[in-house]
C-alpha atoms as a PDB file:
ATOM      1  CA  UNK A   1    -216.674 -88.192 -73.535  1.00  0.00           C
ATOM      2  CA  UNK A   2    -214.518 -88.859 -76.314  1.00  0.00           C
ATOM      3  CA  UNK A   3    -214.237 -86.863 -79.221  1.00  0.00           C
ATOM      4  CA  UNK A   4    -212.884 -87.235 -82.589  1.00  0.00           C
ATOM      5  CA  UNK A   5    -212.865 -84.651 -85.075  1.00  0.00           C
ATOM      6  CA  UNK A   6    -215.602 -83.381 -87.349  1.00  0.00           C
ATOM      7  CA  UNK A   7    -217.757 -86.289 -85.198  1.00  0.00           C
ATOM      8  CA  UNK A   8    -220.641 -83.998 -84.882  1.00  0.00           C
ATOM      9  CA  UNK A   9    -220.926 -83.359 -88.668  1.00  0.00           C
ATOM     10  CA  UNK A  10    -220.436 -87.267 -89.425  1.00  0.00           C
ATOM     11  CA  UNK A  11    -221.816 -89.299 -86.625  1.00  0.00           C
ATOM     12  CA  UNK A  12    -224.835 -90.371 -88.346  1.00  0.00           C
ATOM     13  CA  UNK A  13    -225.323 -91.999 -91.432  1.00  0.00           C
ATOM     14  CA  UNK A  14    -228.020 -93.402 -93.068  1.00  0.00           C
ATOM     15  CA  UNK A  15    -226.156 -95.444 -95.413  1.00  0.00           C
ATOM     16  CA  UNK A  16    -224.446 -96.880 -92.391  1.00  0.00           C
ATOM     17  CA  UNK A  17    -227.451 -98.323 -91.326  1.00  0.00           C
ATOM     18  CA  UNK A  18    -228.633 -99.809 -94.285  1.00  0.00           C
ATOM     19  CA  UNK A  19    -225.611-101.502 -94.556  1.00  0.00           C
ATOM     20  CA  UNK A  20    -226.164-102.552 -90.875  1.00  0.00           C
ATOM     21  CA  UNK A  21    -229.674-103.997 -91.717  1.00  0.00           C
ATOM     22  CA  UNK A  22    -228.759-105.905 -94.871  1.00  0.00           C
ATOM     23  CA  UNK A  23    -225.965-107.420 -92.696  1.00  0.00           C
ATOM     24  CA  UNK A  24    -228.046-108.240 -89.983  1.00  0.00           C
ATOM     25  CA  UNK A  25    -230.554-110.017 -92.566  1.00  0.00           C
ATOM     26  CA  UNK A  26    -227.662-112.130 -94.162  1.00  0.00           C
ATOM     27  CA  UNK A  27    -226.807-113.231 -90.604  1.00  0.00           C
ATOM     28  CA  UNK A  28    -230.336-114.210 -90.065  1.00  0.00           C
ATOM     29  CA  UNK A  29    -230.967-115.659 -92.943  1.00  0.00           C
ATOM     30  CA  UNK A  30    -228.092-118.292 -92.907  1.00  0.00           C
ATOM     31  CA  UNK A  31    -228.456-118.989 -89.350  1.00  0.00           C
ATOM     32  CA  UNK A  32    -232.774-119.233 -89.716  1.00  0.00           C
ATOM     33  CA  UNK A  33    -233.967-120.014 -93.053  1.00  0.00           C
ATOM     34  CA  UNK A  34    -230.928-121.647 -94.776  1.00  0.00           C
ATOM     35  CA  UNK A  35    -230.535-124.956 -92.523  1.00  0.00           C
ATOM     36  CA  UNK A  36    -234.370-125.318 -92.861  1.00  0.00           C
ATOM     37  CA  UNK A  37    -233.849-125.230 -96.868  1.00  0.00           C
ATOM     38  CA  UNK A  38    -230.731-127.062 -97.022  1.00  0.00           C
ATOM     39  CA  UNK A  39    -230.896-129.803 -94.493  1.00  0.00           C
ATOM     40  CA  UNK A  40    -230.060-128.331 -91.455  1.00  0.00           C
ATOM     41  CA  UNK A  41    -226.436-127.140 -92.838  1.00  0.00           C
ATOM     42  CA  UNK A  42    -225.843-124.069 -90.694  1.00  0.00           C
ATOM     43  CA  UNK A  43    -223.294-121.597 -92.416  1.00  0.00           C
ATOM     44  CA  UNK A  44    -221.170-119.913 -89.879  1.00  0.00           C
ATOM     45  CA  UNK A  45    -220.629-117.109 -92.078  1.00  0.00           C
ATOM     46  CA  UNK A  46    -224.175-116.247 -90.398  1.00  0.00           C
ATOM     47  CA  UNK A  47    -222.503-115.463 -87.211  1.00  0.00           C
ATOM     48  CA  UNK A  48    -219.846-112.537 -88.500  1.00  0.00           C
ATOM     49  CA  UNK A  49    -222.662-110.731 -90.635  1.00  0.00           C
ATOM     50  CA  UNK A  50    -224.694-110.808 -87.567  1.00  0.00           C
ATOM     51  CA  UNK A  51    -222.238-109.548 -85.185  1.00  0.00           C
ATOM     52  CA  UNK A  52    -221.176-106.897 -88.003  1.00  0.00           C
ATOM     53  CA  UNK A  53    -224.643-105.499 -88.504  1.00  0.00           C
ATOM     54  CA  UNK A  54    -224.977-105.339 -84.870  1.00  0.00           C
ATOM     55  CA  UNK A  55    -221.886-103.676 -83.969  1.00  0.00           C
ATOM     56  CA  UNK A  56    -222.660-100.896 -86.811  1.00  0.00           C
ATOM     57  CA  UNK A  57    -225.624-100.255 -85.685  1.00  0.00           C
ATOM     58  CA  UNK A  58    -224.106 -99.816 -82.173  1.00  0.00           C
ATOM     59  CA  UNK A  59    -221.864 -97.326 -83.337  1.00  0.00           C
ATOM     60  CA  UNK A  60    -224.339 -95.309 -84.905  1.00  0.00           C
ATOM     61  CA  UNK A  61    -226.409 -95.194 -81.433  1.00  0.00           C
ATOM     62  CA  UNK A  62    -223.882 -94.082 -79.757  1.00  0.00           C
ATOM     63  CA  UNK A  63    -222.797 -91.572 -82.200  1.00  0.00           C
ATOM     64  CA  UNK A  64    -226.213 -90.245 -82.113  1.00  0.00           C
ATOM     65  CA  UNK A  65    -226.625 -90.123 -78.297  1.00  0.00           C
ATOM     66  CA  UNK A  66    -222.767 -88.533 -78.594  1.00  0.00           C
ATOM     67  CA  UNK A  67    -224.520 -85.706 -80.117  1.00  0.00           C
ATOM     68  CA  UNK A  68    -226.767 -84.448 -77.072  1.00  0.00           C
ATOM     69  CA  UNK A  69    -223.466 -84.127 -74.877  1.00  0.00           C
ATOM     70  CA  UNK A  70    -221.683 -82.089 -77.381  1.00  0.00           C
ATOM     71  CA  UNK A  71    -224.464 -80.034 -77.847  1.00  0.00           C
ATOM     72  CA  UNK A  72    -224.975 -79.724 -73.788  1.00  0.00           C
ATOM     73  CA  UNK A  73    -221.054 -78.632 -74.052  1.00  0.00           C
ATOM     74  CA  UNK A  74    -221.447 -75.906 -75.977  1.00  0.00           C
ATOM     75  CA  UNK A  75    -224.857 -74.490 -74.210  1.00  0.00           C
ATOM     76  CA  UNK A  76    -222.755 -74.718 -71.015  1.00  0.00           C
ATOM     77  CA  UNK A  77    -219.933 -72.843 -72.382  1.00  0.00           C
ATOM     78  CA  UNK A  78    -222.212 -69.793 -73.872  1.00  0.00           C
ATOM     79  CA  UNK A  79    -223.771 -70.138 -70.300  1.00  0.00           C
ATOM     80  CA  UNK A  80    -220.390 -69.800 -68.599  1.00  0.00           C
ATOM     81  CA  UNK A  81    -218.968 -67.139 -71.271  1.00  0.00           C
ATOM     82  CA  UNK A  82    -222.117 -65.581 -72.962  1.00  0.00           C
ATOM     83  CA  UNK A  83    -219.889 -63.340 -75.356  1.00  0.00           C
ATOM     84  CA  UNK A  84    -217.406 -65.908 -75.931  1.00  0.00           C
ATOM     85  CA  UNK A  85    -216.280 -66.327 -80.154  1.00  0.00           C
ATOM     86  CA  UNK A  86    -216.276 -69.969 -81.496  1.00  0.00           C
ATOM     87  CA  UNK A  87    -212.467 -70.097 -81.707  1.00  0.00           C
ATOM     88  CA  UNK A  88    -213.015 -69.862 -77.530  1.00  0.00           C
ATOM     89  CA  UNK A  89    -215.479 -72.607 -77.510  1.00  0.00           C
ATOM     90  CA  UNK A  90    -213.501 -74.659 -79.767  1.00  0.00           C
ATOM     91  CA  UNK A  91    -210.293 -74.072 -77.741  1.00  0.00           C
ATOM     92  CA  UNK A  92    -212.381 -74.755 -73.889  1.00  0.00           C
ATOM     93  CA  UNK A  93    -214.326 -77.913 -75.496  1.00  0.00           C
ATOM     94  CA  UNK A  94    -211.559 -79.275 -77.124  1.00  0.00           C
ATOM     95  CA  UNK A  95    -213.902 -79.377 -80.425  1.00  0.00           C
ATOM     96  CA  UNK A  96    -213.278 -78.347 -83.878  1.00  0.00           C
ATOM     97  CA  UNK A  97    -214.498 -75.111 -85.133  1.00  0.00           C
ATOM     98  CA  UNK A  98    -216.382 -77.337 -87.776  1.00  0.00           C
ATOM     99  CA  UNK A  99    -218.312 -78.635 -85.474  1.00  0.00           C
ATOM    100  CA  UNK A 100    -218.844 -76.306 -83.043  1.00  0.00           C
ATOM    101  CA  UNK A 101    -220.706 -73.900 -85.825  1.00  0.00           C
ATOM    102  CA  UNK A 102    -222.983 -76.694 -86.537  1.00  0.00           C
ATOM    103  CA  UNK A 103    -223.802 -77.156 -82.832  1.00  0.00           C
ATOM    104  CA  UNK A 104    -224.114 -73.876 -82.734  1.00  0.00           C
ATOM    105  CA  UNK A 105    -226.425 -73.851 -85.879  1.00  0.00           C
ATOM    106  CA  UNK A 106    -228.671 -77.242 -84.252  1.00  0.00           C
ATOM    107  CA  UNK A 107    -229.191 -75.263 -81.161  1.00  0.00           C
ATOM    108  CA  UNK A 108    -230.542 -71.937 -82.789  1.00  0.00           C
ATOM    109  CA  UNK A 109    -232.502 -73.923 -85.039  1.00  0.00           C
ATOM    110  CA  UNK A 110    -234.447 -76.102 -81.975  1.00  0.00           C
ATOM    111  CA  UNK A 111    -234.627 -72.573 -80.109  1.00  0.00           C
ATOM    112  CA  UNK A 112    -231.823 -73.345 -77.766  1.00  0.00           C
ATOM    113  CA  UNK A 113    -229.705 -70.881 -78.182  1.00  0.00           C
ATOM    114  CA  UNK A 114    -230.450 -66.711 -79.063  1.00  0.00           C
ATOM    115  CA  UNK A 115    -227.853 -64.572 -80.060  1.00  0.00           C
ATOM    116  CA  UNK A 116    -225.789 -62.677 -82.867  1.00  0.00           C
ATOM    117  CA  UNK A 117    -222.360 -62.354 -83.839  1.00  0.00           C
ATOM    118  CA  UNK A 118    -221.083 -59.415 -83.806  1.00  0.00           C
ATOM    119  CA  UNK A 119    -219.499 -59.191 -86.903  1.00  0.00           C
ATOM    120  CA  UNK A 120    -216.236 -57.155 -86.245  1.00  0.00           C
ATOM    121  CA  UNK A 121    -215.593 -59.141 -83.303  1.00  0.00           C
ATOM    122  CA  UNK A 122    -216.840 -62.572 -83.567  1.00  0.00           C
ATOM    123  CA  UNK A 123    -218.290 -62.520 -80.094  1.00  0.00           C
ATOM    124  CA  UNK A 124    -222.010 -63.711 -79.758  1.00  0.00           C
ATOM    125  CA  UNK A 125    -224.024 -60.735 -78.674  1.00  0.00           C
ATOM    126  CA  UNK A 126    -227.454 -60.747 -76.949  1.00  0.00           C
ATOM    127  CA  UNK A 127    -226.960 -64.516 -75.414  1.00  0.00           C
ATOM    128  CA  UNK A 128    -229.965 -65.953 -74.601  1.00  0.00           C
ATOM    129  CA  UNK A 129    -229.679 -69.752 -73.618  1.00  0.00           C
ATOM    130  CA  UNK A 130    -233.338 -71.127 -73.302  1.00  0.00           C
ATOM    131  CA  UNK A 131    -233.920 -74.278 -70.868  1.00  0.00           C
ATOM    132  CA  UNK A 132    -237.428 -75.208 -72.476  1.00  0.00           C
ATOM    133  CA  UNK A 133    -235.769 -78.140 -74.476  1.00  0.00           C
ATOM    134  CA  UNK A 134    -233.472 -79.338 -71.328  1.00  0.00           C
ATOM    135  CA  UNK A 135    -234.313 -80.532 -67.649  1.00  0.00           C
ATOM    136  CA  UNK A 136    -235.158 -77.044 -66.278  1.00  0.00           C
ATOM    137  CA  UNK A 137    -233.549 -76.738 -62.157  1.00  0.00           C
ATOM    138  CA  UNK A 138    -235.488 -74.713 -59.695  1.00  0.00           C
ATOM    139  CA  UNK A 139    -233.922 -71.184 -60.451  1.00  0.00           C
ATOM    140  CA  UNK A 140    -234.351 -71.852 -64.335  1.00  0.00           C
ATOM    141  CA  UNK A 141    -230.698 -71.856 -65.547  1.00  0.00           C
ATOM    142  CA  UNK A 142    -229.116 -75.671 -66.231  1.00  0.00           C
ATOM    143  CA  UNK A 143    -225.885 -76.502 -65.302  1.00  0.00           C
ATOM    144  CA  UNK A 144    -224.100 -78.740 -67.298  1.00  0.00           C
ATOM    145  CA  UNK A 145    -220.767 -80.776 -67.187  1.00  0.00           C
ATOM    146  CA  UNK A 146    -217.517 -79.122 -68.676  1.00  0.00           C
ATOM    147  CA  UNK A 147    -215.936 -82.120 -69.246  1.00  0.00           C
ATOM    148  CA  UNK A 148    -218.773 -84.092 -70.444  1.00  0.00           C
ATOM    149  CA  UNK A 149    -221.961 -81.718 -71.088  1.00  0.00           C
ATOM    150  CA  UNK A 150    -224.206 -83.766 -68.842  1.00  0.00           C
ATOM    151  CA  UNK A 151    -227.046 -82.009 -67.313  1.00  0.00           C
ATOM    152  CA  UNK A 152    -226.318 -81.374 -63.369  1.00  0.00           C
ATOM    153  CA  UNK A 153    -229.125 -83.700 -61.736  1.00  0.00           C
ATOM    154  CA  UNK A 154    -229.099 -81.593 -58.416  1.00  0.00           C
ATOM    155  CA  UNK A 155    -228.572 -78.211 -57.728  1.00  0.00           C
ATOM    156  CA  UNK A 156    -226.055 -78.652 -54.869  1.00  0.00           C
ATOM    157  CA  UNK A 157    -224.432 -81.662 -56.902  1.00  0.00           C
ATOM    158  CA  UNK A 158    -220.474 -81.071 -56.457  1.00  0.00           C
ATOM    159  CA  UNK A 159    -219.405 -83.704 -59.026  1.00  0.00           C
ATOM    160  CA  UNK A 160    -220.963 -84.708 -61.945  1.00  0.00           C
ATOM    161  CA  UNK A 161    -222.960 -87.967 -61.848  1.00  0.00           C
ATOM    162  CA  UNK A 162    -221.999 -89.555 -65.533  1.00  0.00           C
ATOM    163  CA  UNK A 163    -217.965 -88.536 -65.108  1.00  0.00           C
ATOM    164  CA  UNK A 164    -217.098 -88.024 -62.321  1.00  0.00           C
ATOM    165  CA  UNK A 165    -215.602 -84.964 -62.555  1.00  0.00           C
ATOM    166  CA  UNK A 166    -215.678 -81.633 -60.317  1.00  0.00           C
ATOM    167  CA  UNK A 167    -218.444 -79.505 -61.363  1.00  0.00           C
END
């Protein structure tokens, strides 16, 4: 997984796709419905705004499914650490602070994540990382990837099935 900064906060955008779809019907619309109204005269032109919308709205589905791994990263860290701060989490995930407090934020809201900060410390106190919105394993606690926050498939997995890397 690759991550750029403050990716979580601006993956998605609506705009962007908007932009995508008129794009998409420009590319249509001179490769369709203009050689039928001007004498079969294809404009190439049709091809880039076709292959522009496209790759936009590409990028925006991977941004989104992006999302779900960082998200699985930080669960997996509170699960490894449970009284770790955000600075930690930021410095083990290799994600901004930014970002991780808006993670952070996603998760308590979708009832992911319980907890408090403590607020002298800035450790997370009375950790409670719920499974009910992720693939549950038999003993009730999910594993996930440190590297890419993919959810372990098998218990007795030793590498992780989407990276490759040692679990």
């Amino acid at each position: 997984m690759k991550y750029k900064r403050n990716q979580y906060s601006e993956g998605l955008s609506v705009c962007s796709l908007i932009i995508a779809g008129v794009l998409i019907y420009w590319g249509l619309n001179d490769l369709f419905i203009r050689p039928i109204l001007y004498n079969w005269v294809i404009s190439w032109w049709g091809i880039a705004w076709l292959v522009l919308g496209v790759a936009i709205i590409a990028r925006q589905i991977a941004a989104w499914a992006n999302k779900s791994k960082l998200r699985n990263a930080v669960l997996y860290e509170y699960e490894e650490h449970p009284e770790a701060t955000i600075e930690e989490i930021s410095k083990n995930t290799s994600i901004t602070i930014r970002d991780v407090r808006a993670i952070i934020l996603d998760l308590k809201a979708n009832g992911s994540l319980r907890g408090k900060f403590s607020s002298s410390t800035g450790q997370m106190t009375h950790v409670e990382v719920s499974t009910t919105t992720q693939t549950a394993t038999p003993a009730g606690k999910v594993s996930y990837c440190p590297n890419c926050g993919t959810a372990k498939a098998k218990e007795s997995a030793v590498f992780c099935s989407y990276c490759g890397s040692k679990l």
